[in-house]
Structures are given as structure tokens and as C-alpha cells.
N, C-alpha and C. Protein backbone atom coordinates (compact mmCIF):
# COMPACT_ATOMS: atom_id res chain seq x y z
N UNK A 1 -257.11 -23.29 100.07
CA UNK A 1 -257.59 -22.59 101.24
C UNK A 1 -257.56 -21.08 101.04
N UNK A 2 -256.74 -20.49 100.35
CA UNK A 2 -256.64 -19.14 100.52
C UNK A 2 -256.83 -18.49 99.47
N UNK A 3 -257.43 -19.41 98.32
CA UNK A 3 -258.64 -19.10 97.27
C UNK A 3 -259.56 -19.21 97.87
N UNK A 4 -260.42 -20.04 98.39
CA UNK A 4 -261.95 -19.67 99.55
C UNK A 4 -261.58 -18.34 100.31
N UNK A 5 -260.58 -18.36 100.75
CA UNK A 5 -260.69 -16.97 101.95
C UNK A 5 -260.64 -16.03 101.14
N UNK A 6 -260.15 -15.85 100.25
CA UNK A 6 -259.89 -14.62 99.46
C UNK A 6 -261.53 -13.98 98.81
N UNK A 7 -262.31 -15.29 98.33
CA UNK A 7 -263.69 -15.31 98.12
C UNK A 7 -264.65 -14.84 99.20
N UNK A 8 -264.29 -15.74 99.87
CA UNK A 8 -265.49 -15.13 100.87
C UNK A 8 -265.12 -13.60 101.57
N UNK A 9 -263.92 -13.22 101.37
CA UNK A 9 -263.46 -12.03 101.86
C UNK A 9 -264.30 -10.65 101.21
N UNK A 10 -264.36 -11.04 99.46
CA UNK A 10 -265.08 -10.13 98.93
C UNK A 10 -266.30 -10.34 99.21
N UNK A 11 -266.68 -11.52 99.08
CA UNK A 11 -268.23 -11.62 99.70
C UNK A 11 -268.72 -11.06 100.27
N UNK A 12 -267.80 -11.37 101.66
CA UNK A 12 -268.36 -10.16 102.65
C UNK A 12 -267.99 -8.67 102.26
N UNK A 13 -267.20 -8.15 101.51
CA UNK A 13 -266.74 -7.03 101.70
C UNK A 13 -268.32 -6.24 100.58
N UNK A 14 -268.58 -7.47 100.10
CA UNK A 14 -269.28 -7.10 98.88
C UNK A 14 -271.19 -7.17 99.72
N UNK A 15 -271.19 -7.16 100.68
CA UNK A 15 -272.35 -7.60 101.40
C UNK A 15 -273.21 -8.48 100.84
N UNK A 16 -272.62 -9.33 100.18
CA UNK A 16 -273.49 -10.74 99.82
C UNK A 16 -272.87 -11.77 101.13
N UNK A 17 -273.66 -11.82 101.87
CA UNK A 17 -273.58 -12.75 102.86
C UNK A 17 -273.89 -14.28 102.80
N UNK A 18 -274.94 -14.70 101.87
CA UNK A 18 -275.15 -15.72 101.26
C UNK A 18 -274.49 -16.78 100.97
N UNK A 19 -273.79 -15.58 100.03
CA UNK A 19 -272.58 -16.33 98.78
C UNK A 19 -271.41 -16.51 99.25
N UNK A 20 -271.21 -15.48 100.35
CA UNK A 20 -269.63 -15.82 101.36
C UNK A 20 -270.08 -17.30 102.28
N UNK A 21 -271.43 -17.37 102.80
CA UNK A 21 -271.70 -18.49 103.34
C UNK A 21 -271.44 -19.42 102.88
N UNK A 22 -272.04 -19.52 101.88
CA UNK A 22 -272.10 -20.91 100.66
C UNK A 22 -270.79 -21.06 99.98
N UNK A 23 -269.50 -20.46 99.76
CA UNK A 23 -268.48 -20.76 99.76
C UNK A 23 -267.92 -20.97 101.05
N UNK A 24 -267.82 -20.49 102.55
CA UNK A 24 -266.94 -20.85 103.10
C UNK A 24 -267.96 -22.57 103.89
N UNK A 25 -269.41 -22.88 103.49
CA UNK A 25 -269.57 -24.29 103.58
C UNK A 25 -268.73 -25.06 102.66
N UNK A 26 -268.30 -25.06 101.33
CA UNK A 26 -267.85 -25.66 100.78
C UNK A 26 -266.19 -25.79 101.22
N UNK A 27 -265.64 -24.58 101.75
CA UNK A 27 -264.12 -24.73 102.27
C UNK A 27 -264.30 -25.23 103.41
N UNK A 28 -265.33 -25.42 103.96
CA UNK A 28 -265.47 -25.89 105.23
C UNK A 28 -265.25 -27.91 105.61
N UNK A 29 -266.01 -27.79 104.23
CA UNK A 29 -266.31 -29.68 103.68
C UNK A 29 -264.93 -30.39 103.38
N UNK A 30 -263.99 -29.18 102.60
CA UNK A 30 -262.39 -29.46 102.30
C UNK A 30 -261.06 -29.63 103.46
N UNK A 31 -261.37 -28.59 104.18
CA UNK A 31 -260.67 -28.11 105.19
C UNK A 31 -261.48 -27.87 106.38
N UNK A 32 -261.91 -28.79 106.99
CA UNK A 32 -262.72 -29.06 108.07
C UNK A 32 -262.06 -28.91 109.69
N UNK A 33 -260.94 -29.11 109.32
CA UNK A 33 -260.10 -28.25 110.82
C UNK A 33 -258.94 -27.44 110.55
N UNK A 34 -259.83 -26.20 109.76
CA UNK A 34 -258.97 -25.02 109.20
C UNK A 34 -259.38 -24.04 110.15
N UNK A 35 -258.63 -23.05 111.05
CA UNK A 35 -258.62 -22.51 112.15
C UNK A 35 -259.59 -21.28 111.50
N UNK A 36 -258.79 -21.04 110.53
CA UNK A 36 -259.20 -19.61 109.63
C UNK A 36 -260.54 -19.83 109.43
N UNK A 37 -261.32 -20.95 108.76
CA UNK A 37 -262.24 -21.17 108.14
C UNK A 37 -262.79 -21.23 108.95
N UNK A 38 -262.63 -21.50 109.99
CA UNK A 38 -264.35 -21.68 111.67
C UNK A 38 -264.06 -20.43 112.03
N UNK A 39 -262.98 -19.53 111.92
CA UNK A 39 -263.21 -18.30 112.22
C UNK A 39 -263.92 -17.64 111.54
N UNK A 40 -263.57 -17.29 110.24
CA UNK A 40 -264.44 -16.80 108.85
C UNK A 40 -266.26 -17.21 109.36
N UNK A 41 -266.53 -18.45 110.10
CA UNK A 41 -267.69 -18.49 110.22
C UNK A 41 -268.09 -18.10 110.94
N UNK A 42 -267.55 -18.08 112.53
CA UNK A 42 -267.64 -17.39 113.13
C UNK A 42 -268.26 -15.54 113.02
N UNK A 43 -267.33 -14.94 112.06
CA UNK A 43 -267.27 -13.39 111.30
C UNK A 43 -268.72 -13.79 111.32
N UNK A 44 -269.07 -14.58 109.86
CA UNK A 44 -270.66 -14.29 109.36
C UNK A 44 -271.93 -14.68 110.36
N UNK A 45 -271.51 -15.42 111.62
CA UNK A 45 -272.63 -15.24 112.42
C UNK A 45 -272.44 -14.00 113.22
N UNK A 46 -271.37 -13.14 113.41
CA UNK A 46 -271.36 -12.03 113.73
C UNK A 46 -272.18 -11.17 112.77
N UNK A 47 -272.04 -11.41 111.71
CA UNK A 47 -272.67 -9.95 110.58
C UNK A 47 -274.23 -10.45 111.27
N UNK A 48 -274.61 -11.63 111.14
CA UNK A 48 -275.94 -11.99 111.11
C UNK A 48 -277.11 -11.61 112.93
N UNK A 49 -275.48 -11.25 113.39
CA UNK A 49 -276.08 -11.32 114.59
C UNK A 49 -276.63 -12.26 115.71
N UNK A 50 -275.68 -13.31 115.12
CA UNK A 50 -276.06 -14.90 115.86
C UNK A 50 -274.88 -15.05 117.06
N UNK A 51 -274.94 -14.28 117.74
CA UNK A 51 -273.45 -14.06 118.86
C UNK A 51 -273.35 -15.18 119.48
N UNK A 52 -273.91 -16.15 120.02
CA UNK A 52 -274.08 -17.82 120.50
C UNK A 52 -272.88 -18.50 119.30
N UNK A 53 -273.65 -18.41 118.39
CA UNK A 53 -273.17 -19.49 117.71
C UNK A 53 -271.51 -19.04 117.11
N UNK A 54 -271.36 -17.61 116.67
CA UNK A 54 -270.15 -17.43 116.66
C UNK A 54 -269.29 -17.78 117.73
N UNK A 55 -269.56 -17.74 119.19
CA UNK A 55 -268.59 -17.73 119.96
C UNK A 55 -268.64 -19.26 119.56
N UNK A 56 -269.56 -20.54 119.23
CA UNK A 56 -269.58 -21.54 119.21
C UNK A 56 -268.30 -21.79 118.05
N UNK A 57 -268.23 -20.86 116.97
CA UNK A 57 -267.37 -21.52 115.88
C UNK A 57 -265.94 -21.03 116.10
N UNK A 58 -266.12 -19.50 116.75
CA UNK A 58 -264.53 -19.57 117.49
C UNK A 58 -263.55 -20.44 118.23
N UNK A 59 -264.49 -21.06 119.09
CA UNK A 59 -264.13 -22.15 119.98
C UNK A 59 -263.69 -23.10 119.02
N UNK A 60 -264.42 -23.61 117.90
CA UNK A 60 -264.61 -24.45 117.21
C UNK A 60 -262.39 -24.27 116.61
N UNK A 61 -262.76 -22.95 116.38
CA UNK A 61 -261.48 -22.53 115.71
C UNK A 61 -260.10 -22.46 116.42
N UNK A 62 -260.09 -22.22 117.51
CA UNK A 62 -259.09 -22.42 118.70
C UNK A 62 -258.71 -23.93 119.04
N UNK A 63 -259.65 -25.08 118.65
CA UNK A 63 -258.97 -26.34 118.78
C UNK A 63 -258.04 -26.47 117.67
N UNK A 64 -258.11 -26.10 116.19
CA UNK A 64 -257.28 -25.95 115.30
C UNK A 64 -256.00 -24.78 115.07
N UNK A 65 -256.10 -23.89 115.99
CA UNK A 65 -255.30 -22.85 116.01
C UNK A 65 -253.77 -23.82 116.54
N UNK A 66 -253.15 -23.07 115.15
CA UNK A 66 -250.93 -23.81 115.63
C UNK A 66 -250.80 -23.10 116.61
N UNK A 67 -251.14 -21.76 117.12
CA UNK A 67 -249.86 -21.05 118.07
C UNK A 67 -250.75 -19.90 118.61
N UNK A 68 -249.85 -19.25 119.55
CA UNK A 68 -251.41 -18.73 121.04
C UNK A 68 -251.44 -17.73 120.55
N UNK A 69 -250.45 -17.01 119.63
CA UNK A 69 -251.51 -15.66 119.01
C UNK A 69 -252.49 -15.72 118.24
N UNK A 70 -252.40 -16.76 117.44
CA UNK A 70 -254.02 -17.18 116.92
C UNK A 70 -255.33 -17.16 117.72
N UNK A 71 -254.53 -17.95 118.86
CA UNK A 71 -255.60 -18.27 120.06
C UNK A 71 -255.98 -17.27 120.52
N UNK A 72 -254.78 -16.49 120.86
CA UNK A 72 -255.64 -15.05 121.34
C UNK A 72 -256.47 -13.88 120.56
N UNK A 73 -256.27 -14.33 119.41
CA UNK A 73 -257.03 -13.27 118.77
C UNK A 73 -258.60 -14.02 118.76
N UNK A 74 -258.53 -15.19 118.46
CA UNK A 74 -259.74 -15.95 118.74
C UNK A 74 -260.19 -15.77 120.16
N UNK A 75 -260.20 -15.74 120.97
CA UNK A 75 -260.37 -15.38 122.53
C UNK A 75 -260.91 -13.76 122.34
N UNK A 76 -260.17 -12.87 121.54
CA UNK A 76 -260.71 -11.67 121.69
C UNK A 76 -261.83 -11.72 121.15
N UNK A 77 -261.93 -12.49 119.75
CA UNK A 77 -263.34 -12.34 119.17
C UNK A 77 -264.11 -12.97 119.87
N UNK A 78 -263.85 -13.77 120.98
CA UNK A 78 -265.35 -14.32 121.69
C UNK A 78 -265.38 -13.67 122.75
N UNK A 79 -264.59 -12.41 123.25
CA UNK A 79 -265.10 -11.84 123.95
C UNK A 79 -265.67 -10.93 123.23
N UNK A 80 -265.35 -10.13 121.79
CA UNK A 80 -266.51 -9.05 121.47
C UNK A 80 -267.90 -9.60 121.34
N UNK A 81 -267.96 -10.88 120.87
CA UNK A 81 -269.23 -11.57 121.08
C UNK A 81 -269.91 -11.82 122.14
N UNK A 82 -269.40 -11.80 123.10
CA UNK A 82 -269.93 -11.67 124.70
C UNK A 82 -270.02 -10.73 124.75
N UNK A 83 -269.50 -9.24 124.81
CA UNK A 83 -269.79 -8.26 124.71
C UNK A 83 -271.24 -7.89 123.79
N UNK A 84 -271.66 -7.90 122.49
CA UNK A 84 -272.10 -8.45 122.18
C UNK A 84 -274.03 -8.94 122.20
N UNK A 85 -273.45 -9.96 122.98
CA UNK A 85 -274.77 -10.43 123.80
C UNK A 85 -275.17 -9.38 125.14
N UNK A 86 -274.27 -9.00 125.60
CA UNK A 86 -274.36 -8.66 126.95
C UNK A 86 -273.93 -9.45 128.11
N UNK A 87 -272.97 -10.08 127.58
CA UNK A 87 -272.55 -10.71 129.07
C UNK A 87 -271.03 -10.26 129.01
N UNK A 88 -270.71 -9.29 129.75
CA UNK A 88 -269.59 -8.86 130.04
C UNK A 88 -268.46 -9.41 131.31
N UNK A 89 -269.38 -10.08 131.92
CA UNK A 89 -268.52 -11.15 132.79
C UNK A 89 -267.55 -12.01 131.56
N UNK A 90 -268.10 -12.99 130.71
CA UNK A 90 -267.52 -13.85 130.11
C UNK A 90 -267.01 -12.84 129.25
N UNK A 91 -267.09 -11.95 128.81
CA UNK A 91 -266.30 -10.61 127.87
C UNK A 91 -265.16 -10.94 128.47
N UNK A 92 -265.19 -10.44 129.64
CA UNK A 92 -263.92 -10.02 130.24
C UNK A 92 -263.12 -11.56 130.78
N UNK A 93 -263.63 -12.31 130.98
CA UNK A 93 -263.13 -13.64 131.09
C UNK A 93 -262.37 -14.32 129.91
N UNK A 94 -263.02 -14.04 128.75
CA UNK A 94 -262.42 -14.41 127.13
C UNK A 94 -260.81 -13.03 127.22
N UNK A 95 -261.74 -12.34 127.09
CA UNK A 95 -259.98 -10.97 126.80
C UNK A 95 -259.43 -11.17 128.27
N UNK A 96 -258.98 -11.62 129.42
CA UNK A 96 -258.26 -12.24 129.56
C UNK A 96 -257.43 -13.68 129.38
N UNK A 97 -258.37 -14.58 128.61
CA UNK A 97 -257.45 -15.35 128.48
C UNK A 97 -256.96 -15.19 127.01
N UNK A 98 -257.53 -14.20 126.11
CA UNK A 98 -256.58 -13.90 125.02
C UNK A 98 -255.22 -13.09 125.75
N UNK A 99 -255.13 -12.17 126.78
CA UNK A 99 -254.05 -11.43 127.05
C UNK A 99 -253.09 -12.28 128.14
N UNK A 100 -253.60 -13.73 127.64
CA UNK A 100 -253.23 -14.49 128.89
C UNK A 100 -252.03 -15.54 127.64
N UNK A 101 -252.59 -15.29 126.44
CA UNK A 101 -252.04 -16.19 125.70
C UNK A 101 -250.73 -15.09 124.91
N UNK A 102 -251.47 -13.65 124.63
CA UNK A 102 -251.00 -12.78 124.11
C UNK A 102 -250.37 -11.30 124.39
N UNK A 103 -249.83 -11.43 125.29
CA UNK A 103 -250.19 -10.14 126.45
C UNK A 103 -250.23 -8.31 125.71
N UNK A 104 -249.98 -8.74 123.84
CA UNK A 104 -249.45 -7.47 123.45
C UNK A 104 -250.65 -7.72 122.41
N UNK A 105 -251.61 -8.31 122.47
CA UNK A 105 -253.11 -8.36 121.79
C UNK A 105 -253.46 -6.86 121.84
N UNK A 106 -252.88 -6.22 120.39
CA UNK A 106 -253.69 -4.13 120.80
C UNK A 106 -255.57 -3.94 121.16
N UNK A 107 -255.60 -5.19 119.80
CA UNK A 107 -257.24 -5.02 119.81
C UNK A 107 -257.94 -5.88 120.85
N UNK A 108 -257.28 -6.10 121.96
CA UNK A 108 -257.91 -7.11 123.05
C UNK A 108 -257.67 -5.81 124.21
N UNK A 109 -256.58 -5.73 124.19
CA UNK A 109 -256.10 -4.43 125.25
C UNK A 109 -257.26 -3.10 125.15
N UNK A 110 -257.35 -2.66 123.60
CA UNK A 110 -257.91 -1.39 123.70
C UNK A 110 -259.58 -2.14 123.89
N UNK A 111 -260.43 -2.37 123.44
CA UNK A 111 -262.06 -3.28 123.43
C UNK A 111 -261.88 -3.27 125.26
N UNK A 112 -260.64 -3.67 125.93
CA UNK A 112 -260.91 -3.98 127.31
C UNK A 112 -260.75 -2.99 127.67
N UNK A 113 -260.02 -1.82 127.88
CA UNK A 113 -259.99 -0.70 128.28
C UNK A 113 -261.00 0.16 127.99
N UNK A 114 -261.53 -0.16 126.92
CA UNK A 114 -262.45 0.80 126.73
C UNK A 114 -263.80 0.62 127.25
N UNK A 115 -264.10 -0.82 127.44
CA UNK A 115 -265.40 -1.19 128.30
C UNK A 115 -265.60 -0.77 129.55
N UNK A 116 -264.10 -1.27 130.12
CA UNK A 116 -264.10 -1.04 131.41
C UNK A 116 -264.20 0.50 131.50
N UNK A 117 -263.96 1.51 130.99
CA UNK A 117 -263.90 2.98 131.04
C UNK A 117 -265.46 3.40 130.67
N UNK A 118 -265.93 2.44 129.86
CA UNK A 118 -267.02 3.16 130.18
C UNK A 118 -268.13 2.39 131.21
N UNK A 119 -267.53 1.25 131.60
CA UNK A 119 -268.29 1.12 133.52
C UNK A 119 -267.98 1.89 134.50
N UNK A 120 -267.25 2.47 134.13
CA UNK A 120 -266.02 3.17 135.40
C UNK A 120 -265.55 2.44 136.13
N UNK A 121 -264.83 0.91 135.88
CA UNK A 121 -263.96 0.51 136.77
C UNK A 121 -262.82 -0.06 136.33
N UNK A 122 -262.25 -0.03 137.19
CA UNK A 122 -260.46 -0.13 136.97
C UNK A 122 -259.87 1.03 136.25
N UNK A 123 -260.23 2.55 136.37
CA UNK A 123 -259.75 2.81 135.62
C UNK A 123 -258.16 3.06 134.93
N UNK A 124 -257.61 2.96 136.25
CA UNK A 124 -256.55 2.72 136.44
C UNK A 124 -255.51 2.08 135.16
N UNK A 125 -255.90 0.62 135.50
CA UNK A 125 -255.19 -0.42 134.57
C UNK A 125 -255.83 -0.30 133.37
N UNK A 126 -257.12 0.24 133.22
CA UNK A 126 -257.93 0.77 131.35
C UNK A 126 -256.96 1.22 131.25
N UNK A 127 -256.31 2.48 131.59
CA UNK A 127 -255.11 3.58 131.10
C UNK A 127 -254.12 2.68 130.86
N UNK A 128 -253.52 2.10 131.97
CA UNK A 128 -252.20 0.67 131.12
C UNK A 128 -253.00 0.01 130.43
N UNK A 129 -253.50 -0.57 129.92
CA UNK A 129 -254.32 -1.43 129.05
C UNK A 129 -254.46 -0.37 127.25
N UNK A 130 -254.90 0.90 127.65
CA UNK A 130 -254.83 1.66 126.58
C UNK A 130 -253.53 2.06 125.95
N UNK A 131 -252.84 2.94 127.01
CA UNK A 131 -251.63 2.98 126.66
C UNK A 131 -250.47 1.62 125.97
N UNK A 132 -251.14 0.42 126.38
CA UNK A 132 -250.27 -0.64 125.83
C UNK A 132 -250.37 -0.82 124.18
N UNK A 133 -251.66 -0.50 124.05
CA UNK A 133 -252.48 -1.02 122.98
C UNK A 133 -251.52 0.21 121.81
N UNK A 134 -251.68 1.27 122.37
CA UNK A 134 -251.46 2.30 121.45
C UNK A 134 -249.78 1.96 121.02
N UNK A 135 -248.83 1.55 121.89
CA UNK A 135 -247.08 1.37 122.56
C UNK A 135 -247.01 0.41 121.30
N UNK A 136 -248.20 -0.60 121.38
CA UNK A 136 -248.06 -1.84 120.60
C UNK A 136 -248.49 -1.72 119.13
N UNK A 137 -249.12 -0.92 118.62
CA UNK A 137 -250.05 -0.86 117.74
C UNK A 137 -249.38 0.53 116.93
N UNK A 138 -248.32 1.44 117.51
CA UNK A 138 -248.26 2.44 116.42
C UNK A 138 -248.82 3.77 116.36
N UNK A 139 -250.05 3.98 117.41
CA UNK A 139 -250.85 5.31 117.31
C UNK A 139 -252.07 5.15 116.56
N UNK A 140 -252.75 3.59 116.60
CA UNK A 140 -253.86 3.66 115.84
C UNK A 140 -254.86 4.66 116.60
N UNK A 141 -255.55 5.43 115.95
CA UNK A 141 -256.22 6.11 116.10
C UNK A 141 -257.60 6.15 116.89
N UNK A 142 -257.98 4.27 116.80
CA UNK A 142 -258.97 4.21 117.15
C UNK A 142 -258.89 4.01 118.87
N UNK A 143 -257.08 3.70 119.14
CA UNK A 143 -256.65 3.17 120.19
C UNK A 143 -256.32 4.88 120.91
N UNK A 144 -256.11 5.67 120.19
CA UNK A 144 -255.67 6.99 121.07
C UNK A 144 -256.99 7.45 121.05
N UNK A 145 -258.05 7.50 120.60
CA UNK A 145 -259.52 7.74 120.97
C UNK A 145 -259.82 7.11 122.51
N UNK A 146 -259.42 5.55 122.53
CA UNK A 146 -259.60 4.97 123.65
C UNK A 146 -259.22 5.54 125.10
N UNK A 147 -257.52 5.50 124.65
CA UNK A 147 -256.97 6.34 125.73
C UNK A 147 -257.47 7.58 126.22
N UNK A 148 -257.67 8.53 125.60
CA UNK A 148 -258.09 9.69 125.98
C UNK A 148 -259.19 9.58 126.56
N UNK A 149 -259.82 8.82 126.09
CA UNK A 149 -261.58 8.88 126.46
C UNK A 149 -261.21 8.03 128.25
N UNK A 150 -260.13 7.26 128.35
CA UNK A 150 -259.70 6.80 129.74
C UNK A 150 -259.32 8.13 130.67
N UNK A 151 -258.84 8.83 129.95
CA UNK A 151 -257.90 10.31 130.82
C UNK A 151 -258.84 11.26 131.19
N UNK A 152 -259.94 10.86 129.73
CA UNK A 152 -261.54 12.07 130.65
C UNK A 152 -261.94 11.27 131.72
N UNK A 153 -261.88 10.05 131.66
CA UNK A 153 -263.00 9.68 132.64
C UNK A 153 -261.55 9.95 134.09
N UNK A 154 -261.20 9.98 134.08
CA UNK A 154 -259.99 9.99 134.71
C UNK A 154 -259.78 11.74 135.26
N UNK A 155 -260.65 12.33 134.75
CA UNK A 155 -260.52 13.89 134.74
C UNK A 155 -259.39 14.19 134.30
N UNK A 156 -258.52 13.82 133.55
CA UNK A 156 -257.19 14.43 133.09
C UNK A 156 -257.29 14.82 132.27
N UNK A 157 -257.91 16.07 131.46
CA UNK A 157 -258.87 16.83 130.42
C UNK A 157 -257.10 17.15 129.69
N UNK A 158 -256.54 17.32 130.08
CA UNK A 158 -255.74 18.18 129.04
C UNK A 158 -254.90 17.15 128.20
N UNK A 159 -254.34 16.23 129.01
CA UNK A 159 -253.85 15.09 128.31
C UNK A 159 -254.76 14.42 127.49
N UNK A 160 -256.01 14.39 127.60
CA UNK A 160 -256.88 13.48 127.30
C UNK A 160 -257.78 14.57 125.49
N UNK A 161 -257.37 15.76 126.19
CA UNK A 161 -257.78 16.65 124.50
C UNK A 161 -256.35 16.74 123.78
N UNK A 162 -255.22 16.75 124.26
CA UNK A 162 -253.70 15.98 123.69
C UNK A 162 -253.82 15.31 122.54
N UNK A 163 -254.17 13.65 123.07
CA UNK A 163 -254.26 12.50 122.42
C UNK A 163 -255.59 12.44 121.83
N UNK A 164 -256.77 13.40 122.17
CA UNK A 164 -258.07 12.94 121.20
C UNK A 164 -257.39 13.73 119.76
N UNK A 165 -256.81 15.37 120.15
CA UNK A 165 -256.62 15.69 118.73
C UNK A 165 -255.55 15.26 117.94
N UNK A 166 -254.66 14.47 118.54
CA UNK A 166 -253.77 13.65 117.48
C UNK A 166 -254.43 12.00 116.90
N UNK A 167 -255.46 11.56 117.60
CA UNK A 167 -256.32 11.14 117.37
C UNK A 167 -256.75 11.38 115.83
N UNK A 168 -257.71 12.43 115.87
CA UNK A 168 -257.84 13.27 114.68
C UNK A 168 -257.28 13.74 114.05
N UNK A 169 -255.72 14.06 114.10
CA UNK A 169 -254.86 14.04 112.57
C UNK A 169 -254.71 12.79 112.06
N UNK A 170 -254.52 11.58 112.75
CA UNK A 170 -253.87 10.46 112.20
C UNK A 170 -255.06 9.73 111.53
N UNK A 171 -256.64 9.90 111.46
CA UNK A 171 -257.71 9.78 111.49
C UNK A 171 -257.92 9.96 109.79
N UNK A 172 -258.09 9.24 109.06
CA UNK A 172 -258.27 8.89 107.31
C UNK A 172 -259.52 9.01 106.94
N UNK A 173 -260.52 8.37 108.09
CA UNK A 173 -261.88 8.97 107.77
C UNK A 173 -262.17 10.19 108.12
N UNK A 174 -263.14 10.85 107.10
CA UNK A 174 -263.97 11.89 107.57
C UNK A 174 -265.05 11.77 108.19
């Protein structure tokens, strides 16, 4: 199993999408209720842009998932896939029941805070939702982008240019 994943990992990393396909069918034929592996497929109908059918193989992957942080991270990915499509009802219906399984999910917390911030609603709990993400996660960068961008919409400009420019030290890309 974790010779296929390791394969299809470069695959994809290697943008042969094909060839990550056509190996993770074959881990698929071996290990047919491998949580990882309907997720992995899941991923490549994401690259492909098939958002239906990924949320279809996530699901697929959550009947095989041992334990609810699996589940919840699977739940988050079918809400970015709802997101996604455009249906942000079931977005937000999926990232709660990942934060329902996981309540310290960073990358479910920050994706939800940050949607909702830029509908303008709740902004409130976006800010707990951001702030959790960041509490939980270390200061990822992409998560103190989030926050701040909650504190503008929030008009709290000074806190919110605070955390964008530490944002940007902790920040590896140029």
C-alpha cells in the first residue's frame, strides 16, 4: 500500500496524472477498501476538475476510514469540493460535520472562516474559527492570512496589518 501511495504521490507531484491514475487503479484492485486509496482518487478527480465524483470517492473513503480524524479530514475535502462546485450550503454542511468529528481540524477551521469572511457572515465565530486554526496549527501562515483578512473585514485594521505582516515573515514563498 504505501509503495502505490508513494507512486502515485510523485505522479502527481510530477503532473503526470495518467500514470498516478493508472497506478492508484491498480492499488485500488489490491486494496479495495483502503481509506487512503479512495481518497488519493478522490485528489485526482479534484486535479481533473470532476468535483461530483470526488466528493463521490471521499464518501467512498469515509466508509473505510478507522478513526474520526480521518473522517474529518475526509469531510473537509468534500466540503472544498462543494465549495468547489458552488454549493456552499453542503460546503458548510460537510466542514461541520468534519469539526463535528474533529473540532481542532486547522484546515477545516481556517477554509470555513475564510469563506464565511468573505460572505460577510458570522463574522464573529470566522475570527474563533481562525484564531483556532492558527492556536492549533502553529502560525501557519496561510491561517494568519485568514485571520487578519477576518479583522479587516471586521474593521480591526491594526490587528489585522499585525498578523498579515507576521504572516509575511513566516511566509517561505516569494
Amino acid at each position: 500500500r504505501d509503495d502505490y501511495g508513494k507512486i502515485i504521490e510523485i505522479e502527481g507531484y510530477l503532473d503526470r496524472p495518467d500514470s498516478a491514475a493508472r497506478y492508484l487503479a491498480m492499488a485500488l484492485r489490491r486494496f479495495p477498501d483502503d481509506a487512503a486509496m479512495c481518497a488519493q482518487q478522490g485528489n485526482l478527480h479534484i486535479l481533473a476538475k470532476r468535483y461530483g465524483e470526488a466528493v463521490a470517492s471521499y464518501r467512498e473513503a469515509i466508509k473505510y476510514a478507522q478513526n474520526d480524524t480521518l473522517r474529518s479530514e475526509l469531510w473537509g475535502f468534500i466540503g472544498d469540493a462543494e465549495h468547489q462546485r458552488g454549493d456552499m450550503k453542503r460546503c458548510y454542511a460537510a466542514y461541520k460535520r468534519a469539526l463535528g468529528l474533529n473540532a481542532d481540524n486547522a484546515s477545516v477551521l481556517n477554509n470555513y472562516a475564510y469563506f464565511l469572511s468573505i460572505e460577510g457572515h458570522d463574522l464573529e465565530r470566522a475570527l474563533a474559527m481562525a484564531t483556532r486554526a492558527n492556536a492549533v496549527s502553529g502560525n501557519n501562515p496561510t491561517f494568519l492570512d485568514t485571520q487578519a483578512w477576518v479583522l479587516y473585514r471586521l474593521g480591526r485594521y491594526a490587528e489585522a496589518k499585525k498578523l498579515q505582516q507576521q504572516a509575511l515573515s513566516l511566509d517561505r514563498n516569494e
